[in-house]
N, C-alpha and C. Protein backbone atom coordinates (compact mmCIF):
# COMPACT_ATOMS: atom_id res chain seq x y z
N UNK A 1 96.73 47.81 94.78
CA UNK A 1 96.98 49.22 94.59
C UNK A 1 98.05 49.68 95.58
N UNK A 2 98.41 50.95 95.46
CA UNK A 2 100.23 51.01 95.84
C UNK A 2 99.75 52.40 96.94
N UNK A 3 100.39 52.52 97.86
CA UNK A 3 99.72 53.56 98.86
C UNK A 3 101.51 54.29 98.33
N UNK A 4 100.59 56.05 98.22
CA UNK A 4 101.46 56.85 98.17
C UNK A 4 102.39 56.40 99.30
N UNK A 5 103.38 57.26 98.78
CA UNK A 5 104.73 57.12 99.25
C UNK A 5 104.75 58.28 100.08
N UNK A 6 104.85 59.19 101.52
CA UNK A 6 105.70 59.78 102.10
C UNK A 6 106.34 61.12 101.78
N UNK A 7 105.84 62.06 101.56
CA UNK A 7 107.30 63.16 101.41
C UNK A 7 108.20 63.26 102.28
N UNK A 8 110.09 63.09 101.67
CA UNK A 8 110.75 62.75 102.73
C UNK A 8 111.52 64.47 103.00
N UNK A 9 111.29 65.36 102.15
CA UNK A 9 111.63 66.78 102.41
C UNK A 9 110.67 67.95 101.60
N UNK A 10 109.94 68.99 102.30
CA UNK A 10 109.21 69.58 102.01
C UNK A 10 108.14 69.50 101.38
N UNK A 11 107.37 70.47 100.76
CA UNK A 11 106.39 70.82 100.87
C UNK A 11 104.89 70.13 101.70
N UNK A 12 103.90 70.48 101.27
CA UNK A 12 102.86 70.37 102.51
C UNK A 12 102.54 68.66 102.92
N UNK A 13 102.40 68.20 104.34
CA UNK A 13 101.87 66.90 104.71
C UNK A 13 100.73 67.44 105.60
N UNK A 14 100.27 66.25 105.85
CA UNK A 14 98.92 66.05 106.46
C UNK A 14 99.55 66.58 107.42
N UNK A 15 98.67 67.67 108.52
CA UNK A 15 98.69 67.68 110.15
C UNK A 15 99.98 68.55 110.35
N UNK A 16 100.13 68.92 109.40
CA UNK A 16 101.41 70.24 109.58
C UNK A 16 100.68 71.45 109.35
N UNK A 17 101.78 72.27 110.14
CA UNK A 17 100.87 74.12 109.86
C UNK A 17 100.08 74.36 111.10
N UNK A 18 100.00 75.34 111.34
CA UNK A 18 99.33 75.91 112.43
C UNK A 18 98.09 75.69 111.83
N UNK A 19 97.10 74.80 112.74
CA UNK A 19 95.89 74.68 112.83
C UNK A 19 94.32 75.56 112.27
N UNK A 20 93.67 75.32 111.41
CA UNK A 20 92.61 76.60 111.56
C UNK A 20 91.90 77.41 112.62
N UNK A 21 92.01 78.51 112.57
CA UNK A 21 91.13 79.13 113.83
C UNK A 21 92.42 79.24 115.14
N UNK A 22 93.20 79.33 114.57
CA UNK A 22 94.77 79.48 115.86
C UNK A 22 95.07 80.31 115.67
N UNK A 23 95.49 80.93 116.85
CA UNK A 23 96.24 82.53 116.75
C UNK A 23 97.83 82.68 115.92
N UNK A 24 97.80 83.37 115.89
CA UNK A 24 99.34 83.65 115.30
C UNK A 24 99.77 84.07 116.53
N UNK A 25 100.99 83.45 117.00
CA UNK A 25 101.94 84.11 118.60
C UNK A 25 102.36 85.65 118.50
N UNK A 26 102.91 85.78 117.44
CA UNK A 26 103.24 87.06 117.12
C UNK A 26 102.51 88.21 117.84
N UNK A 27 101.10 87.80 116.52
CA UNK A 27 100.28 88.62 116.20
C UNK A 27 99.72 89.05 117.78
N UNK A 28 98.90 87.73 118.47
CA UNK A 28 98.92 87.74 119.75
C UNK A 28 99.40 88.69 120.90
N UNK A 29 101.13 88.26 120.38
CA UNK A 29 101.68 88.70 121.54
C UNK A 29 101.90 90.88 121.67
N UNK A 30 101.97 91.35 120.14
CA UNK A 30 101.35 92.52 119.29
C UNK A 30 100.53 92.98 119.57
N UNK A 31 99.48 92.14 120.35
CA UNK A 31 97.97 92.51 120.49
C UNK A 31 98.28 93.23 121.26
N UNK A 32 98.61 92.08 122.62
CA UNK A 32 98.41 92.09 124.21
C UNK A 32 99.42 93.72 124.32
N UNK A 33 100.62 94.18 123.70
CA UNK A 33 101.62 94.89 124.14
C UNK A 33 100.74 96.21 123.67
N UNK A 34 100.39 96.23 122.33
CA UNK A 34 99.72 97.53 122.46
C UNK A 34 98.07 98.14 123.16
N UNK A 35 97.93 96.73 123.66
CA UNK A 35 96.57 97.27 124.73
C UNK A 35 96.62 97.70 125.71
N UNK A 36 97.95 98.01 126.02
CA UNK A 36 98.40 98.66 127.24
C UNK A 36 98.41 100.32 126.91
N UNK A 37 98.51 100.13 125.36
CA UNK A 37 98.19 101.91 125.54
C UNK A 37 96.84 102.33 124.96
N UNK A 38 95.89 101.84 124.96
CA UNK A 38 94.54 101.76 124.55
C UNK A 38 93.93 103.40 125.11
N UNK A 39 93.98 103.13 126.10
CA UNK A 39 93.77 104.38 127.21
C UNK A 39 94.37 105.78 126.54
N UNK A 40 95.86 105.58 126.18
CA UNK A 40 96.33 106.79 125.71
C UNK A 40 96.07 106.93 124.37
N UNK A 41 95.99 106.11 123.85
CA UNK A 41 95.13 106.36 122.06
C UNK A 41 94.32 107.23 122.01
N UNK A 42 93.43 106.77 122.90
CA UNK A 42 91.65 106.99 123.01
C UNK A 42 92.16 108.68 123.51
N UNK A 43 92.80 109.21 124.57
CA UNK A 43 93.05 110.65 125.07
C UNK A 43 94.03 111.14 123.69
N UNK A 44 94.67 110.84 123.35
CA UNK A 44 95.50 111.47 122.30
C UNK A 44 94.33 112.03 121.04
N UNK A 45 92.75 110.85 120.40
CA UNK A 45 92.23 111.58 119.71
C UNK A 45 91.34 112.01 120.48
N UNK A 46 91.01 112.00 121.45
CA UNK A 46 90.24 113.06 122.29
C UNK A 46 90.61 114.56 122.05
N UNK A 47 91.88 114.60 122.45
CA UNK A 47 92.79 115.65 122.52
C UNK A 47 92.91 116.54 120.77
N UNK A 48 93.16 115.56 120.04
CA UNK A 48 93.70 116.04 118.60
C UNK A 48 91.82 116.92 118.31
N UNK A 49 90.81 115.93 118.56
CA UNK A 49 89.81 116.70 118.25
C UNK A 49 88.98 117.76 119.20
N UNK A 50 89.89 118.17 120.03
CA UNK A 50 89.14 119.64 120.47
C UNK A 50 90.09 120.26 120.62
N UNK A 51 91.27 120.16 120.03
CA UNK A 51 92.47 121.18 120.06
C UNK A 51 92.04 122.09 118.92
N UNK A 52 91.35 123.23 119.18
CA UNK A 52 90.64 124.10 118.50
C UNK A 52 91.60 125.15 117.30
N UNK A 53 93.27 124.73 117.42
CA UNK A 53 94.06 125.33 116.77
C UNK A 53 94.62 124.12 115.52
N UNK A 54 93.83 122.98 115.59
CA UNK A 54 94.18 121.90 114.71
C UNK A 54 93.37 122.20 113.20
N UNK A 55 94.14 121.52 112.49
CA UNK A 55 93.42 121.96 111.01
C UNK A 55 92.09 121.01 111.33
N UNK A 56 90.90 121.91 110.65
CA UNK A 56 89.66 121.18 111.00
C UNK A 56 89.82 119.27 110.12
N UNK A 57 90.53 118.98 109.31
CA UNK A 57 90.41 118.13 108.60
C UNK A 57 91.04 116.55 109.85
N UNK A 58 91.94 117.25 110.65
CA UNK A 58 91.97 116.65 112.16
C UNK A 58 91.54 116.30 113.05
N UNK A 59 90.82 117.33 112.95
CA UNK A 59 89.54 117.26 114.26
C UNK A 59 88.46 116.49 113.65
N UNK A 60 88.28 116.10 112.42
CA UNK A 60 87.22 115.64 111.94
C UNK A 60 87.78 113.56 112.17
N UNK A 61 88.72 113.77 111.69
CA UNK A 61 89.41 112.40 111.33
C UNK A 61 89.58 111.89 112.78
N UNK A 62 90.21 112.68 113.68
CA UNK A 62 89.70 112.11 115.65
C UNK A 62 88.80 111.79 115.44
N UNK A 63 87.80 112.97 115.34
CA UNK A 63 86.23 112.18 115.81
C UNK A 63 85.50 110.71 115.79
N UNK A 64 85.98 111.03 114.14
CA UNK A 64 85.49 109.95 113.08
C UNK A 64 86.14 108.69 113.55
N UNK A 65 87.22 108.89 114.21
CA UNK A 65 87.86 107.45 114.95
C UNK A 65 86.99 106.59 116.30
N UNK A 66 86.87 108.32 116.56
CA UNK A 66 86.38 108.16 118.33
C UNK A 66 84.94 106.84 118.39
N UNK A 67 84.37 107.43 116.87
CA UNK A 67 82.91 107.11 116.63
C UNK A 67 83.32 105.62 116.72
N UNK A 68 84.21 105.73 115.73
CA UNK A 68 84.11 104.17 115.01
C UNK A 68 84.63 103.54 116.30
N UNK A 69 85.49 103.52 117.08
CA UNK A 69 85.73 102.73 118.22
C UNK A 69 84.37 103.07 119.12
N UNK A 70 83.93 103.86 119.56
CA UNK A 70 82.92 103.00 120.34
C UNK A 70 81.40 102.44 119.99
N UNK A 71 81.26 103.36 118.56
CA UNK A 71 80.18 102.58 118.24
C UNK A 71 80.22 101.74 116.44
N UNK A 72 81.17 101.59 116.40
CA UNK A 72 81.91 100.36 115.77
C UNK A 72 81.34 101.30 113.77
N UNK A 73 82.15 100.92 112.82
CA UNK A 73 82.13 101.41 111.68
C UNK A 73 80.45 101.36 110.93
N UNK A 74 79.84 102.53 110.86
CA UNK A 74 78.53 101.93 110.18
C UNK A 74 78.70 100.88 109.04
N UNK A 75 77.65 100.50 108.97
CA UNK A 75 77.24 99.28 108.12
C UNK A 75 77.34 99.82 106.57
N UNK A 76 77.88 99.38 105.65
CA UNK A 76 77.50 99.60 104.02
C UNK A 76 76.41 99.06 103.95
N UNK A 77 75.06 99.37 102.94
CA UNK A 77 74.34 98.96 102.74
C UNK A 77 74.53 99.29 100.84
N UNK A 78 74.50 98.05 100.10
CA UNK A 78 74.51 97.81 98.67
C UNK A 78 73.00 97.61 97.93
N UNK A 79 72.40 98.35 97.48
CA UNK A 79 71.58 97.70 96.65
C UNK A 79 71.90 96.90 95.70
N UNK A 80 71.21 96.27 95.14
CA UNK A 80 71.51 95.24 94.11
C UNK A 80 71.00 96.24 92.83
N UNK A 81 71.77 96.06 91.57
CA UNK A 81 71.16 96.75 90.30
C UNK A 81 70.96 95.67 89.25
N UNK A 82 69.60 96.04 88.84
CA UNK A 82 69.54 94.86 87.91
C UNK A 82 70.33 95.50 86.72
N UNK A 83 70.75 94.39 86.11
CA UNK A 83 71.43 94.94 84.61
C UNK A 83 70.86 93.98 83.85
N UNK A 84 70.07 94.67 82.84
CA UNK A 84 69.39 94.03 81.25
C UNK A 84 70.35 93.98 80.10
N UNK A 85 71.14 93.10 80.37
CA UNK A 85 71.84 92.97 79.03
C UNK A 85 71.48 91.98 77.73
N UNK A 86 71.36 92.35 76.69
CA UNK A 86 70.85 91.37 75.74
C UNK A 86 71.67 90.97 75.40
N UNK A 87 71.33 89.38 74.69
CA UNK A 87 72.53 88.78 74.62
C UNK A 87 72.68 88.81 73.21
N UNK A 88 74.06 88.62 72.62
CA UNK A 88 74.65 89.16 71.46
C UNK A 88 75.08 87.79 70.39
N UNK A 89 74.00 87.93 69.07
CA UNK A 89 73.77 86.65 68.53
C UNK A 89 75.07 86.31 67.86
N UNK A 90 75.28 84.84 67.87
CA UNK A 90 77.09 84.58 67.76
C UNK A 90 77.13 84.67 65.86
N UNK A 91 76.36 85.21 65.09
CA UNK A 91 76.78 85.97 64.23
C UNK A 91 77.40 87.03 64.01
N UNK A 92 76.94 87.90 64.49
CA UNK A 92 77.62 89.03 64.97
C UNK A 92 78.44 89.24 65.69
N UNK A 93 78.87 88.29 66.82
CA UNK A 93 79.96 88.05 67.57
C UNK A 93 81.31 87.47 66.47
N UNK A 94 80.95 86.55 65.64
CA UNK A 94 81.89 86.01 64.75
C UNK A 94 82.22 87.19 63.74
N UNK A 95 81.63 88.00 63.52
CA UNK A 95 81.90 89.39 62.69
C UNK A 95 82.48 90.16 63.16
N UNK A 96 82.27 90.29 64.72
CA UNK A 96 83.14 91.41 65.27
C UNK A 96 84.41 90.50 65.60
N UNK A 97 84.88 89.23 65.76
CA UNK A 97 86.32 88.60 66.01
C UNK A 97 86.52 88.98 64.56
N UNK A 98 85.74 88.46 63.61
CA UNK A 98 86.98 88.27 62.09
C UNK A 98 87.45 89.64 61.71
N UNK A 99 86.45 90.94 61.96
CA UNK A 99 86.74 92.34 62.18
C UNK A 99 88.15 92.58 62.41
N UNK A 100 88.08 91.93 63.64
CA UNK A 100 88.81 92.26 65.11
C UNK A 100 90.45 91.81 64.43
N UNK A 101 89.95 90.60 64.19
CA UNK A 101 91.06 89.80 63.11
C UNK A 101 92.31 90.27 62.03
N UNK A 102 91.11 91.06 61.09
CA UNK A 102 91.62 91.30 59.79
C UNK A 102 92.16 92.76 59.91
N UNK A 103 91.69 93.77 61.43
CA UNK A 103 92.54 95.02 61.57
C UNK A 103 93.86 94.56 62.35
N UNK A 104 94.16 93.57 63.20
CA UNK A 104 95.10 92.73 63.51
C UNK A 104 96.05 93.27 62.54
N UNK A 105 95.82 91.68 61.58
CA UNK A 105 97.01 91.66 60.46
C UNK A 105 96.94 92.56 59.50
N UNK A 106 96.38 93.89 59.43
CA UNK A 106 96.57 94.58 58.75
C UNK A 106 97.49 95.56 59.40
N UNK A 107 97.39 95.94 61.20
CA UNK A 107 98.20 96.73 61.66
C UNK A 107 100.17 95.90 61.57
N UNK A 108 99.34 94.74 61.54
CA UNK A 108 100.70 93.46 61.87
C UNK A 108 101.38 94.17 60.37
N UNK A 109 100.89 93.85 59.62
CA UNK A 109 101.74 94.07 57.76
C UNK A 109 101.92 95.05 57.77
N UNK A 110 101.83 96.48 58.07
CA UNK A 110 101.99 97.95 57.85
C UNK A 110 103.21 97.91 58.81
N UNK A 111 103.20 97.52 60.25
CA UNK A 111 104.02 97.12 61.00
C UNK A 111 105.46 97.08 60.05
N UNK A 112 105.55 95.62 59.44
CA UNK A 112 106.72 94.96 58.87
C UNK A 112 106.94 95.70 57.70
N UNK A 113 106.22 96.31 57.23
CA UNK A 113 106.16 96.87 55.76
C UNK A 113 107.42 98.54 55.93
N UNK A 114 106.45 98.82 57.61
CA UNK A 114 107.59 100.11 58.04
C UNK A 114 108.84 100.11 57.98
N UNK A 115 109.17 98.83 58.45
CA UNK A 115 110.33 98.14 59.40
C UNK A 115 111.38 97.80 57.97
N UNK A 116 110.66 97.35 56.96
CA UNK A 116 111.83 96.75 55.76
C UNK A 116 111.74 98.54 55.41
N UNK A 117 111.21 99.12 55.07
CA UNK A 117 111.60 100.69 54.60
C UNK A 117 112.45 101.18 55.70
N UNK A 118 111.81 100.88 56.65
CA UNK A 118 113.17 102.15 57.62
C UNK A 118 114.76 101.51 57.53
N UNK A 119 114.76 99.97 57.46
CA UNK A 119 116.28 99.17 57.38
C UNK A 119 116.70 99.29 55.57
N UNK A 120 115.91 99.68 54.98
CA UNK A 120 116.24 100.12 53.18
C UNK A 120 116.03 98.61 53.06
N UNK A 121 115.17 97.55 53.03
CA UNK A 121 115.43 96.31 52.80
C UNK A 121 114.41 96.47 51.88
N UNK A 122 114.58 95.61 50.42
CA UNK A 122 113.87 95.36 49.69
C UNK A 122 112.45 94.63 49.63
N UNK A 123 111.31 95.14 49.04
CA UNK A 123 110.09 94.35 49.79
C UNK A 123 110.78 92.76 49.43
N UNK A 124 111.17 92.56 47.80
CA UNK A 124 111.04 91.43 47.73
C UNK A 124 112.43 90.48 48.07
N UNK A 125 112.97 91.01 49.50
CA UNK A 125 114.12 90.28 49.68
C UNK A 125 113.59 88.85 50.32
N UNK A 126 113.99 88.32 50.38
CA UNK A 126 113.98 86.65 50.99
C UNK A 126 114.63 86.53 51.81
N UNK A 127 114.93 85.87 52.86
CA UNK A 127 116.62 84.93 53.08
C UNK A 127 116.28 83.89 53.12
N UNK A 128 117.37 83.46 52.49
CA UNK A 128 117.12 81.98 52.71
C UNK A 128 118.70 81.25 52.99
């Protein structure tokens, strides 16, 4: 048996690519620069929400920040819904495709039927 061959230009090889679970440098380095103004974030919506001349829809949206940074975004909680669907016997399924079908090519022929009247073409022209 014949051992693959090598890619000698592009796309993906073994042991290329930044690693799983590795930072992005960028992203990283993005981090570190805006945690330097962490401090003034945090006073800026301090500020926006008791500036008592701010539209209340402001003061609400600070808050609502303030919350979520220190006591982190509440939790969604989903119930599950049961759904009872009955299932649909493939007779009737085959009735509603051939249905489905025969208004098809009936919109299809009215279609073409328009199309030779609006160009004055005779129904029974041909080409050949």
């Amino acid at each position: 048996m014949r051992k693959p061959s090598k890619p000698t230009r592009g796309g993906k090889r073994p042991g290329s690519g930044r690693k799983p679970g590795a930072k992005n440098k960028s992203t990283l380095a993005l981090k570190e620069y805006a945690g330097q103004y962490s401090e003034e974030a945090v006073q800026v919506l301090v500020e926006a929400m008791r500036d008592s001349e701010a539209p209340p829809a402001v003061r609400i949206q600070a808050a609502d920040k303030l919350l979520d940074r220190s006591h982190g975004k509440p939790a969604v909680h989903l119930e599950p819904v049961e759904v009872n669907i009955s299932p649909i016997p493939w007779e009737e399924l085959r009735e509603i495709s051939r249905k489905s079908i025969e208004a098809s090519q009936r919109r299809h022929q009215e279609f073409i039927e328009g199309r030779y009247e609006r160009l004055g073409i005779p129904r029974d022209y041909h080409s050949d």
